[in-house]
C-alpha atoms as a PDB file:
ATOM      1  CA  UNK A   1      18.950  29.939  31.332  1.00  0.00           C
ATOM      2  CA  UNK A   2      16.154  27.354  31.954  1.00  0.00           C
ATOM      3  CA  UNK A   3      15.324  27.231  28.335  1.00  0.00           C
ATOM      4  CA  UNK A   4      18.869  26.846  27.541  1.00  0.00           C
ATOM      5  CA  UNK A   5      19.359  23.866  29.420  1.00  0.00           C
ATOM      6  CA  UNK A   6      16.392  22.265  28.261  1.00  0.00           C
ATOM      7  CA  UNK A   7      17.981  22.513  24.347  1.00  0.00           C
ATOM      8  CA  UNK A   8      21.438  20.941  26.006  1.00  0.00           C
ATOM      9  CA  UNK A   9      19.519  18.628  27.867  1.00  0.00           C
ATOM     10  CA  UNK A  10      17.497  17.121  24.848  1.00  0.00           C
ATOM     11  CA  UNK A  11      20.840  17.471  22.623  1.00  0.00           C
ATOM     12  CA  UNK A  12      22.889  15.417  24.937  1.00  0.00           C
ATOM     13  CA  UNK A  13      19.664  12.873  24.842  1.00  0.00           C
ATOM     14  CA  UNK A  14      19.549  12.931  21.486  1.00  0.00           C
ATOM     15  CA  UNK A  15      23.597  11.742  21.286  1.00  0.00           C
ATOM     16  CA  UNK A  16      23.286   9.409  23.716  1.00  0.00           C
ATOM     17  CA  UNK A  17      20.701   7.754  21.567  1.00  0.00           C
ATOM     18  CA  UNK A  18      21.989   9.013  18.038  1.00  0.00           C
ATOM     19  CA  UNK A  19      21.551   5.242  15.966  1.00  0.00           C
ATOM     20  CA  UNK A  20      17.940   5.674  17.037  1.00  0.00           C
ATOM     21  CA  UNK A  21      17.492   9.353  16.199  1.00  0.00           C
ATOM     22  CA  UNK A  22      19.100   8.939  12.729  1.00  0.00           C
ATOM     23  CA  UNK A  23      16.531   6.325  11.872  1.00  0.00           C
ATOM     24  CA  UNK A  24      13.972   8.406  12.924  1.00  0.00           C
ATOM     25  CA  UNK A  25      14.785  10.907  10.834  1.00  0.00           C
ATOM     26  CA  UNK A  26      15.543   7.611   7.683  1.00  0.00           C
ATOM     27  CA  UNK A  27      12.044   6.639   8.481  1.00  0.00           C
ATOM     28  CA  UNK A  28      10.450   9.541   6.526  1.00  0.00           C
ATOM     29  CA  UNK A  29      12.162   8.234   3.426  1.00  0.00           C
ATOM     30  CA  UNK A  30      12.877  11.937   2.539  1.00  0.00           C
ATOM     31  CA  UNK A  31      16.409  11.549   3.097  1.00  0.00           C
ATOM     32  CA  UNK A  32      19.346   9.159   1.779  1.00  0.00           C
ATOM     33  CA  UNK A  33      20.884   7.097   4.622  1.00  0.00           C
ATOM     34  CA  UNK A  34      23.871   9.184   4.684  1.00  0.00           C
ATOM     35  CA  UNK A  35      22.193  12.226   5.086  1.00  0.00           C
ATOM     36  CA  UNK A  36      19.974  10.975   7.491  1.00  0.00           C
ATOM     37  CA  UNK A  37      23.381  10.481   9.679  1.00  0.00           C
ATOM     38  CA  UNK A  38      24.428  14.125   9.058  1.00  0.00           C
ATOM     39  CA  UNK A  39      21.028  15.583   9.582  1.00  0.00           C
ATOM     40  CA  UNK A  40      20.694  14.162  13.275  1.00  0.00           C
ATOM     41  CA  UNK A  41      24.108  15.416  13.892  1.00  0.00           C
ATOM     42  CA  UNK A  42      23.148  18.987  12.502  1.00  0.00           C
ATOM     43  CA  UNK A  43      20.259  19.395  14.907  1.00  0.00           C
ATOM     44  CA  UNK A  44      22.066  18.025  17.757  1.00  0.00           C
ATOM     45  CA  UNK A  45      24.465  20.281  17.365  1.00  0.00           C
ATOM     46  CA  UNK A  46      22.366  23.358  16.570  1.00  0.00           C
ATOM     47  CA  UNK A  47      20.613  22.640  19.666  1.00  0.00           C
ATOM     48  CA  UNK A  48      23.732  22.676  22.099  1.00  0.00           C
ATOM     49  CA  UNK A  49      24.901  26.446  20.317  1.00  0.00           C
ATOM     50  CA  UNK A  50      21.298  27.784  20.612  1.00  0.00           C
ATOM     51  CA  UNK A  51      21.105  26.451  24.363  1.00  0.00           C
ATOM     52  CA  UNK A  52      24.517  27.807  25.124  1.00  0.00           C
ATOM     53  CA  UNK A  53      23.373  31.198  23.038  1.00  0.00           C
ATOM     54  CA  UNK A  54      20.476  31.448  25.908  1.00  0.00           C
ATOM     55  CA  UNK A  55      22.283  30.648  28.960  1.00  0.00           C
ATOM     56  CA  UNK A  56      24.651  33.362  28.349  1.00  0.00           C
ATOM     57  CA  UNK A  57      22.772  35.682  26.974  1.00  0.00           C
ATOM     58  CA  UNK A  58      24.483  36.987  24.651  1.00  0.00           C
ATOM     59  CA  UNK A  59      23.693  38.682  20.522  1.00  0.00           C
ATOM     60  CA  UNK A  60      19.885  37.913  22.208  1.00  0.00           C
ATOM     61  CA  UNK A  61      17.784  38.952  19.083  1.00  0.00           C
ATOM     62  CA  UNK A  62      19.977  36.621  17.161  1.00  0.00           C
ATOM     63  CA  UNK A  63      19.818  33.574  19.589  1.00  0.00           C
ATOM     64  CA  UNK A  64      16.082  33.877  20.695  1.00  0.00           C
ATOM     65  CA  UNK A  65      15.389  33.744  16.125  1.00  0.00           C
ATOM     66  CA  UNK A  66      17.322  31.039  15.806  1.00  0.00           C
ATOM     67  CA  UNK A  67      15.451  29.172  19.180  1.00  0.00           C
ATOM     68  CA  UNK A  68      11.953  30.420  17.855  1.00  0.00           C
ATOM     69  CA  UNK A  69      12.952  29.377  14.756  1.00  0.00           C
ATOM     70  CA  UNK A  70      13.986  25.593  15.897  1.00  0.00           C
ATOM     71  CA  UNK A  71      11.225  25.104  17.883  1.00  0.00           C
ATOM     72  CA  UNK A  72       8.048  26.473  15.539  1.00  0.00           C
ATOM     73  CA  UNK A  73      10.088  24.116  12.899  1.00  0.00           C
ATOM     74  CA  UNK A  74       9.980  21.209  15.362  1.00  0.00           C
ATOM     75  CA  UNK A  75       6.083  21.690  16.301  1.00  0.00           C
ATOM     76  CA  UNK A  76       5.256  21.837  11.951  1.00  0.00           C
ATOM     77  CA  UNK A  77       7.151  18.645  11.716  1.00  0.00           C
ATOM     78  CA  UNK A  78       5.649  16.860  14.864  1.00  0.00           C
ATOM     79  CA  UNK A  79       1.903  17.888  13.321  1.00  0.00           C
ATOM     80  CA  UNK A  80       3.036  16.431  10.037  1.00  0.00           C
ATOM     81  CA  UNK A  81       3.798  13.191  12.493  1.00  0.00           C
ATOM     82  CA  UNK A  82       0.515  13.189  14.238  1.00  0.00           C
ATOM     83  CA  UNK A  83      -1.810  13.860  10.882  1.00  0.00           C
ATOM     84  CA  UNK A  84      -0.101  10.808   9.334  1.00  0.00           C
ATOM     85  CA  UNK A  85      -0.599   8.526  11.935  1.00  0.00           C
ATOM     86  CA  UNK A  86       3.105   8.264  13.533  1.00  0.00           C
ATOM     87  CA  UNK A  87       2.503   7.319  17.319  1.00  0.00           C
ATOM     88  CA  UNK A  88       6.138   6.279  18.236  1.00  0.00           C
ATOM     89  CA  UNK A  89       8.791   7.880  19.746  1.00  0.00           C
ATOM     90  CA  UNK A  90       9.803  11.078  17.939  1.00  0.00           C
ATOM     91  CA  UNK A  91      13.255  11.041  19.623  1.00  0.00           C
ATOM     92  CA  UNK A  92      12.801  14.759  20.792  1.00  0.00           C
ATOM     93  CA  UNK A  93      14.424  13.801  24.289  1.00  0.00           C
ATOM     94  CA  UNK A  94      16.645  10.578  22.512  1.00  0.00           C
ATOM     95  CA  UNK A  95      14.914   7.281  23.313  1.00  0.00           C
ATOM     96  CA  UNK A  96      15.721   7.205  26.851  1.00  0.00           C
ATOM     97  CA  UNK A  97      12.519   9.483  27.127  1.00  0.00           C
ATOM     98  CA  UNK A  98       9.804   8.346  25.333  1.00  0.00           C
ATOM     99  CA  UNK A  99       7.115  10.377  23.980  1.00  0.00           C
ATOM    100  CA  UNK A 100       4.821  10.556  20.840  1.00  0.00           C
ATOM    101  CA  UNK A 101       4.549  13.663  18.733  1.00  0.00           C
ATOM    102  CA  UNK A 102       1.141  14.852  20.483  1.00  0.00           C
ATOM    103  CA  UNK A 103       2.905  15.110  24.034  1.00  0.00           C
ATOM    104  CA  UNK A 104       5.666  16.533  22.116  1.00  0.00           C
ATOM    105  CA  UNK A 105       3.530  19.404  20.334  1.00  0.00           C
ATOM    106  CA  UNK A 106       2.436  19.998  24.061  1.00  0.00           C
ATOM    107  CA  UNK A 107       5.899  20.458  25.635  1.00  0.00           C
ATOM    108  CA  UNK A 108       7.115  22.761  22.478  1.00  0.00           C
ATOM    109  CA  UNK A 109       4.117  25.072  23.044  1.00  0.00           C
ATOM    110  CA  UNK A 110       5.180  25.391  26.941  1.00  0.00           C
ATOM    111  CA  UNK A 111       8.361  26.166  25.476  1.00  0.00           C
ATOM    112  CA  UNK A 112       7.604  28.802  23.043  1.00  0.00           C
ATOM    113  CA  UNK A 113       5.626  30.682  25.995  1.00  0.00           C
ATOM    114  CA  UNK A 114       8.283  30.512  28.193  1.00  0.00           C
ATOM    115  CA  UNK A 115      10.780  31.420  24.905  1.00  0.00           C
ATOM    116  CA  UNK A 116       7.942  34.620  24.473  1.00  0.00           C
ATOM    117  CA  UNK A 117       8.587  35.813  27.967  1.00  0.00           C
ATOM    118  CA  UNK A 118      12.308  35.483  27.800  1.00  0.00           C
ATOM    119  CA  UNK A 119      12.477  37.276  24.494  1.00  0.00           C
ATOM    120  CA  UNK A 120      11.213  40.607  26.676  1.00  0.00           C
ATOM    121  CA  UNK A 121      14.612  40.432  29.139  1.00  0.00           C
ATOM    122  CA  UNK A 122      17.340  42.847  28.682  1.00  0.00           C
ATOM    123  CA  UNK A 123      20.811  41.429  27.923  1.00  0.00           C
ATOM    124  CA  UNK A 124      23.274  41.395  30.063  1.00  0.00           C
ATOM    125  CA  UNK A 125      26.017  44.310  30.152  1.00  0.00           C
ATOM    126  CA  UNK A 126      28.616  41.985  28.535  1.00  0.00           C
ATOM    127  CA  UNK A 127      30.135  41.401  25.111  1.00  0.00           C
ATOM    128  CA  UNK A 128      32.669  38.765  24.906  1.00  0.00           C
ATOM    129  CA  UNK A 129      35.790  39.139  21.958  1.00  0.00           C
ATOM    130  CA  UNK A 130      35.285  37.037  19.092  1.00  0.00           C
ATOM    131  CA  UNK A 131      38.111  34.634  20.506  1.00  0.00           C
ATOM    132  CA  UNK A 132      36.260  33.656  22.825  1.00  0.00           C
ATOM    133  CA  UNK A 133      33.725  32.637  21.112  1.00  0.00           C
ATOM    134  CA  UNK A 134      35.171  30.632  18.285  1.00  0.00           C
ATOM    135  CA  UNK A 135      36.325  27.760  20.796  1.00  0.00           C
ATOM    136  CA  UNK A 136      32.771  27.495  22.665  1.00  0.00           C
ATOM    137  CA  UNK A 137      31.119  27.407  18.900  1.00  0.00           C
ATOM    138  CA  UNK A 138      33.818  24.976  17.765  1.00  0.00           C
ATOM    139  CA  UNK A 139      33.680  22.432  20.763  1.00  0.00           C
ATOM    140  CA  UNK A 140      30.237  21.216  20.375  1.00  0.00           C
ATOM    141  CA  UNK A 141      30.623  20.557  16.546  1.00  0.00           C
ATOM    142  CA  UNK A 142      33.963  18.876  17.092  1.00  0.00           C
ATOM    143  CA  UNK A 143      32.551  17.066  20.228  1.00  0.00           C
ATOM    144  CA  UNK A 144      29.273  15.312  18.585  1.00  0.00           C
ATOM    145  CA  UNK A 145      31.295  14.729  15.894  1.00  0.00           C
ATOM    146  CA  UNK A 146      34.218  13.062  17.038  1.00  0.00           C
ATOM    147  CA  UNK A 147      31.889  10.842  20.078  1.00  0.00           C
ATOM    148  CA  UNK A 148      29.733  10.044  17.229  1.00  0.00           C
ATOM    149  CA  UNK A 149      31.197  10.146  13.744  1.00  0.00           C
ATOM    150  CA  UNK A 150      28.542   9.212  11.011  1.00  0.00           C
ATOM    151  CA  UNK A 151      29.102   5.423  10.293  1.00  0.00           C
ATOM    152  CA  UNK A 152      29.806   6.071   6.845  1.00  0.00           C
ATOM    153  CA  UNK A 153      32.787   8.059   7.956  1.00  0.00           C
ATOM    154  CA  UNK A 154      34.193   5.742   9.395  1.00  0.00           C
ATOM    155  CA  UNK A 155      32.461   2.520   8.216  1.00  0.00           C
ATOM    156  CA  UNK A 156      33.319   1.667   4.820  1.00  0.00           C
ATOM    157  CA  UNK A 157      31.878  -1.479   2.519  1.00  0.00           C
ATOM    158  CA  UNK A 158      34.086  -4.130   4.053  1.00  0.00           C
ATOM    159  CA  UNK A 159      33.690  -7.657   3.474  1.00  0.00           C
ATOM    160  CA  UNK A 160      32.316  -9.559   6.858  1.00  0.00           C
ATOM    161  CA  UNK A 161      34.179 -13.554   7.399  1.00  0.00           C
ATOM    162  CA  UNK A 162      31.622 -15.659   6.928  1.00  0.00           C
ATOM    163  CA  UNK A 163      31.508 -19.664   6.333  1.00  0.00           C
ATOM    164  CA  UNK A 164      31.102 -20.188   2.955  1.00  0.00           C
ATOM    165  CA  UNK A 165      31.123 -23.776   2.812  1.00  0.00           C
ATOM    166  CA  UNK A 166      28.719 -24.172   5.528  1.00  0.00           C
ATOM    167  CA  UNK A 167      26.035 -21.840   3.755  1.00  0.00           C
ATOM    168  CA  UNK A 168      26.996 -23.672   0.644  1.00  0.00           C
ATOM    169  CA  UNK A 169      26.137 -26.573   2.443  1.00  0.00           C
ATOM    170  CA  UNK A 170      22.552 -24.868   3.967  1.00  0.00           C
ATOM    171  CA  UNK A 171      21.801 -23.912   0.093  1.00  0.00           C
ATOM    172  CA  UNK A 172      22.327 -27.347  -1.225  1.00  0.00           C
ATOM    173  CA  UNK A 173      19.343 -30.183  -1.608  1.00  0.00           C
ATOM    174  CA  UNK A 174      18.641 -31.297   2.057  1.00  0.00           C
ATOM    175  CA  UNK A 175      20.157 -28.174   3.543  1.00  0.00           C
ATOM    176  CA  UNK A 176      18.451 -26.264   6.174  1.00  0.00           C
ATOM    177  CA  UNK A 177      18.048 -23.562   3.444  1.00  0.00           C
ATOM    178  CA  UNK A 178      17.217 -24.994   0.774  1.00  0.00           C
ATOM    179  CA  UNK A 179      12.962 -24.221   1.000  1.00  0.00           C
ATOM    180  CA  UNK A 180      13.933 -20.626   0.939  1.00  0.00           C
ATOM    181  CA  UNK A 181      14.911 -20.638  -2.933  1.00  0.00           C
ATOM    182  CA  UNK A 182      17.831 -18.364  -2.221  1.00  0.00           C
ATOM    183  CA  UNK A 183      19.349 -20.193  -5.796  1.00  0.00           C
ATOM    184  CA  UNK A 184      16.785 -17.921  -7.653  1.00  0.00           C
ATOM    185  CA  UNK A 185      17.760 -14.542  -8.265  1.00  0.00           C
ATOM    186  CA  UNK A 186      19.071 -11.769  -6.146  1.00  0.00           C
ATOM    187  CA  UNK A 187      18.012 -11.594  -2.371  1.00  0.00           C
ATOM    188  CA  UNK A 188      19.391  -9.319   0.639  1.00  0.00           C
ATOM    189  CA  UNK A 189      19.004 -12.023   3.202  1.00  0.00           C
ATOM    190  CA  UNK A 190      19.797 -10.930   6.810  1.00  0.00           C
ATOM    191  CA  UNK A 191      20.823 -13.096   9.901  1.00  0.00           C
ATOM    192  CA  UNK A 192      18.841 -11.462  12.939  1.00  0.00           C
ATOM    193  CA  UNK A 193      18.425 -12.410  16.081  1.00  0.00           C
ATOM    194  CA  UNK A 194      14.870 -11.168  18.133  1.00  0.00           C
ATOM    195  CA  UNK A 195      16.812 -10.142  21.148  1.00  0.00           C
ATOM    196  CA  UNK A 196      19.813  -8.027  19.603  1.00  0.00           C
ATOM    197  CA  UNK A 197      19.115  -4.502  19.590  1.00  0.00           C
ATOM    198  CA  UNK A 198      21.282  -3.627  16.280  1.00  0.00           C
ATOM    199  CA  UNK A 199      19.679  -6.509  14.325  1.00  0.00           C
ATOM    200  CA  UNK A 200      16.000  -4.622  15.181  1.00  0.00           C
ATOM    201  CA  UNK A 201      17.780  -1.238  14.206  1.00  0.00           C
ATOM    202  CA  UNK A 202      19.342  -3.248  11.401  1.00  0.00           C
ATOM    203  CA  UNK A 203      15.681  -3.951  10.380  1.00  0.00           C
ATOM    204  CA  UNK A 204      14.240  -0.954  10.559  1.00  0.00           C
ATOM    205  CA  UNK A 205      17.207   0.680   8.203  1.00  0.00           C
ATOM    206  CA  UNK A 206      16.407  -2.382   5.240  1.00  0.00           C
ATOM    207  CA  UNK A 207      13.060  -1.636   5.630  1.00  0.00           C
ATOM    208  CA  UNK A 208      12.730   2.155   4.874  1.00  0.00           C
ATOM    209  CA  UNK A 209      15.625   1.388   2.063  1.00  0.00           C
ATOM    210  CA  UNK A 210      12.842  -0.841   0.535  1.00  0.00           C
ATOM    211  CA  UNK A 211      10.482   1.560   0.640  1.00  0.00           C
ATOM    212  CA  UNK A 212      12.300   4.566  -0.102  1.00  0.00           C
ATOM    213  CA  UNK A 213      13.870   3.388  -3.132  1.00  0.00           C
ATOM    214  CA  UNK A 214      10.668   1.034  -4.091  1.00  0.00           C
ATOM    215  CA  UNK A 215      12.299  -2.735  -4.405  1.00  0.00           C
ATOM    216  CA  UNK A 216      10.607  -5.471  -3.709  1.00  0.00           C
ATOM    217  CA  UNK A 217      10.222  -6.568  -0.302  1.00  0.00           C
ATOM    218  CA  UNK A 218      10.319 -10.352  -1.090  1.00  0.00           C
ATOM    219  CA  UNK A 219      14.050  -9.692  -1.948  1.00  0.00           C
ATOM    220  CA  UNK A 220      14.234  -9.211   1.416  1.00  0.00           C
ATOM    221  CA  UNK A 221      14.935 -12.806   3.212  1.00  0.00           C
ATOM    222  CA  UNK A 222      15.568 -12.744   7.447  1.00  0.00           C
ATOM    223  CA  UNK A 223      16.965 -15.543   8.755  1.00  0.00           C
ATOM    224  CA  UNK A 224      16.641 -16.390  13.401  1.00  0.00           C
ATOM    225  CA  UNK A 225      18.102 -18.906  14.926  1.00  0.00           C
ATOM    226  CA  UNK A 226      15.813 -21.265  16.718  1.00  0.00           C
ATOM    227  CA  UNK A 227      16.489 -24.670  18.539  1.00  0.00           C
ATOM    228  CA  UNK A 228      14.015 -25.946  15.526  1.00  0.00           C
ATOM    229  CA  UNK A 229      15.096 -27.828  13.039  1.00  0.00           C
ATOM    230  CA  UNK A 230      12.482 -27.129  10.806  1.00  0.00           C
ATOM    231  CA  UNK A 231      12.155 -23.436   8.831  1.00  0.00           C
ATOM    232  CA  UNK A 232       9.753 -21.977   9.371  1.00  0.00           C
ATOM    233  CA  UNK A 233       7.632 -18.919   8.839  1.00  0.00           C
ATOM    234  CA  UNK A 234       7.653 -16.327  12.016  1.00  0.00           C
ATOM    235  CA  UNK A 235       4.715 -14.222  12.720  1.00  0.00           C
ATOM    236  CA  UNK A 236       5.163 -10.916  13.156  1.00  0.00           C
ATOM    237  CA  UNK A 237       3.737 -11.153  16.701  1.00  0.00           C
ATOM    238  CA  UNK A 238       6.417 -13.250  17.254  1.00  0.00           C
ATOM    239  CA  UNK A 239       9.849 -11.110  16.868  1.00  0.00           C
ATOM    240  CA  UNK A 240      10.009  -7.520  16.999  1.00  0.00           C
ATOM    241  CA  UNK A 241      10.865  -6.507  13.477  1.00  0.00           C
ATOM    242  CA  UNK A 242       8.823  -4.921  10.652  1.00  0.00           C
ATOM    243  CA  UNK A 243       8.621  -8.183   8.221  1.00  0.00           C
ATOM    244  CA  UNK A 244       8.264 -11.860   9.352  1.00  0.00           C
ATOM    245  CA  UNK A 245      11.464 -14.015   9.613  1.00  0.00           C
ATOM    246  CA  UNK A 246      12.432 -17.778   8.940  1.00  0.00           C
ATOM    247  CA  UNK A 247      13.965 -19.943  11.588  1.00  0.00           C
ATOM    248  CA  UNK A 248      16.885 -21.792  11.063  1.00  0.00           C
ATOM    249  CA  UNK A 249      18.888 -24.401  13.209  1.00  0.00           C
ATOM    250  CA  UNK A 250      21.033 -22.487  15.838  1.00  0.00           C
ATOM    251  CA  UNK A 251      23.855 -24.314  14.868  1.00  0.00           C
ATOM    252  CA  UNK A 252      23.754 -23.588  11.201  1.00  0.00           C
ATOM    253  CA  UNK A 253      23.022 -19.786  12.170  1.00  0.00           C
ATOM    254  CA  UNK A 254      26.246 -20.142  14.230  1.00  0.00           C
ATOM    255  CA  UNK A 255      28.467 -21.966  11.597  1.00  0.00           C
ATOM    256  CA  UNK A 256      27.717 -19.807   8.547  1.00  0.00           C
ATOM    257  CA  UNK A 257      28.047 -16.340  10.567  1.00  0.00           C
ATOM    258  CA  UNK A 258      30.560 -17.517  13.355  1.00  0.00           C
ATOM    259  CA  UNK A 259      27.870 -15.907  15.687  1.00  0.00           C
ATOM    260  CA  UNK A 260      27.972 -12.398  14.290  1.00  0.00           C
ATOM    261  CA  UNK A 261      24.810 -10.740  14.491  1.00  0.00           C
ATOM    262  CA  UNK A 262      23.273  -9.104  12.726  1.00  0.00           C
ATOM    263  CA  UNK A 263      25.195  -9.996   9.329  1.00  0.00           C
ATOM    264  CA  UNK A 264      23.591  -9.134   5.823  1.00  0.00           C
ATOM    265  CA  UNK A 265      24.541 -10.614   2.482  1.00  0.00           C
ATOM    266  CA  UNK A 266      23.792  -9.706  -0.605  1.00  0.00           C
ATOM    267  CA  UNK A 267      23.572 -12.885  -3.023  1.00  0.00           C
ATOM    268  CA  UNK A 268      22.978 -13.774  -6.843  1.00  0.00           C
ATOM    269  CA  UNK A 269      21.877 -17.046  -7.625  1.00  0.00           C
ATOM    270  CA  UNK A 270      22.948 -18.496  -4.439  1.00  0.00           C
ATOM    271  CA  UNK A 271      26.370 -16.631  -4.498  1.00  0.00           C
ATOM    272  CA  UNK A 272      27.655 -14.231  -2.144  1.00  0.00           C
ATOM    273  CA  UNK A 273      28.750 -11.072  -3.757  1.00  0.00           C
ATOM    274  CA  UNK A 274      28.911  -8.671  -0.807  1.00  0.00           C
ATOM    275  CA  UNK A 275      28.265  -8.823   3.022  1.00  0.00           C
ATOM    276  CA  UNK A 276      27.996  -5.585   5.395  1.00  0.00           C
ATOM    277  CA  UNK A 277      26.861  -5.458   9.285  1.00  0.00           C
ATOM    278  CA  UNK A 278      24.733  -3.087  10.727  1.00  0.00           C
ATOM    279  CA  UNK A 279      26.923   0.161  10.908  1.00  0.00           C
ATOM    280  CA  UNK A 280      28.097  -0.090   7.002  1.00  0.00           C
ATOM    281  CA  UNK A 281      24.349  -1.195   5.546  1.00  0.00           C
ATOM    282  CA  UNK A 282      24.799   0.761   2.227  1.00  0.00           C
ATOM    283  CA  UNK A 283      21.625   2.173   0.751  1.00  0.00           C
ATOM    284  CA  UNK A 284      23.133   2.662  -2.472  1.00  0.00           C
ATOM    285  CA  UNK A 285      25.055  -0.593  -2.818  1.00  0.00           C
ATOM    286  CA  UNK A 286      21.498  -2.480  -1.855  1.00  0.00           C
ATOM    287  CA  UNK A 287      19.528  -0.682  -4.081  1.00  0.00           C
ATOM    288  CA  UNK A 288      21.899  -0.246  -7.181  1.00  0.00           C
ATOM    289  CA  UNK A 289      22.043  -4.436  -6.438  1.00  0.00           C
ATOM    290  CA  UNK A 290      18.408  -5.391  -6.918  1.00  0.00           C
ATOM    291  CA  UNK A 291      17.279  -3.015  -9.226  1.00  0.00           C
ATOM    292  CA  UNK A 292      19.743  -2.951 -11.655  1.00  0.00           C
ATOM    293  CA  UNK A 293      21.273  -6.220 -13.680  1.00  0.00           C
ATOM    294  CA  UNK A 294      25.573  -6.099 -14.102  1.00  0.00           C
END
């Protein structure tokens, strides 16, 4: 039962921190976007039915496979983390609990002990109908996946408002954006702002797409607001996402994006020809944009 409400426990985590734990899994750049989503889902799910399989008891060599199972898969995968270096979070109890793989791999072998032990009880003198079952097996599927739909479910490409005469204006000789070059070529430029959460998960997502489908980061353009009139070039001490940023004049950050943050266009030659925000970022639209010509 303990061990059973330790896989609830860390699924419910997991959910309550879900944007996170689907870019944990993105960061591998093993899976698209889009499956990324469903993946986190999966094993969120798969956790709650194992932990319920435990607490009651019940078709025990079954349940106690599938929880061996989960968790020897979960220690290979955290010593694939630690052997390449990963140090962060690995989302196993959501992001409201942080610990690295290495702490992880600890807490899984405690867990496997206690599963070895467990495996030895008899089952209890009960077998519930089928019927009863199929609603209890349903509701956490349903549940996750109705609190927390995949954004591409529900998120669509959708054109963001935006001002284009005032980023006309920025573009133009003079204009507050006009040292960027964003006239040349195609760019995925990205209004951010350091203390938004979404625009640093909004970050992270661009940056595995750039790495996962190999495009060239200086496609990539960020643009902060700053109380400077001057762009220029952020550190990456300096904000809290993976590739420096330029500064731009609040008030031309506020007039092109009516204060929307984070916001993400995709322009040729100065143009606009698509915008998302973070929850419809499209791998396949970005990618299929700067590597391929119309």
């Amino acid at each position: 039962m303990a061990l059973g409400a330790f896989f609830i426990v860390s699924a419910i985590l997991k959910l309550l921190s879900i944007d996170e734990f689907e870019i944990y899994i993105f960061s591998y750049d093993v899976l698209q976007l889009k499956a990324a989503m469903l993946a986190a889902r999966l094993v969120i799910v798969a956790e709650i039915l194992v932990g319920i399989g435990l607490i009651a008891n019940v078709w025990k060599r079954f349940v106690d496979t599938c929880a061996l199972l989960m968790l020897v898969g979960f220690t290979v995968f955290l010593c694939y983390s630690a052997l390449i270096g990963r140090t962060d979070n690995c989302q196993c109890m959501g992001a409201l609990i942080e610990i690295n793989p290495i702490h992880s791999i600890v807490k899984n072998a405690v867990l496997l002990l206690l599963l070895l032990v467990a495996m030895g009880a008899r089952p209890w003198n009960w077998k519930p109908k089928w019927y009863l079952w199929v609603p209890v097996v349903l509701a956490p599927i349903v549940t996750v996946f109705v609190i927390s739909a995949p954004d591409n479910w529900l998120f669509g490409p959708a054109e963001e408002i935006y001002n284009a005469e005032e980023l006309d204006k920025a573009l133009a000789q003079g204009g507050d954006l006009e040292t960027l070059h964003l006239n040349e070529g195609r760019r995925v430029v990205a209004f951010l702002s350091p203390g938004c959460p979404y625009c640093r998960m909004a970050d992270e997502k661009l940056t595995h797409i750039c790495h996962r489908n190999d495009l060239d980061s200086a496609a990539f353009v960020y643009l902060l607001p700053t109380m400077d009139s001057t762009a220029t070039e952020l550190s990456l001490d300096t904000v809290s996402f993976v590739r420096p940023g330029y500064r731009i004049p609040n008030m031309t950050y506020a007039l092109i994006t009516y204060g929307q943050r984070p916001m993400v266009f995709l322009m040729e030659a100065g143009k606009v020809t698509a915008t998302c925000h973070y929850r419809n970022i499209d791998e396949q639209q970005i990618a299929h944009f700067l590597k391929y010509e119309e």
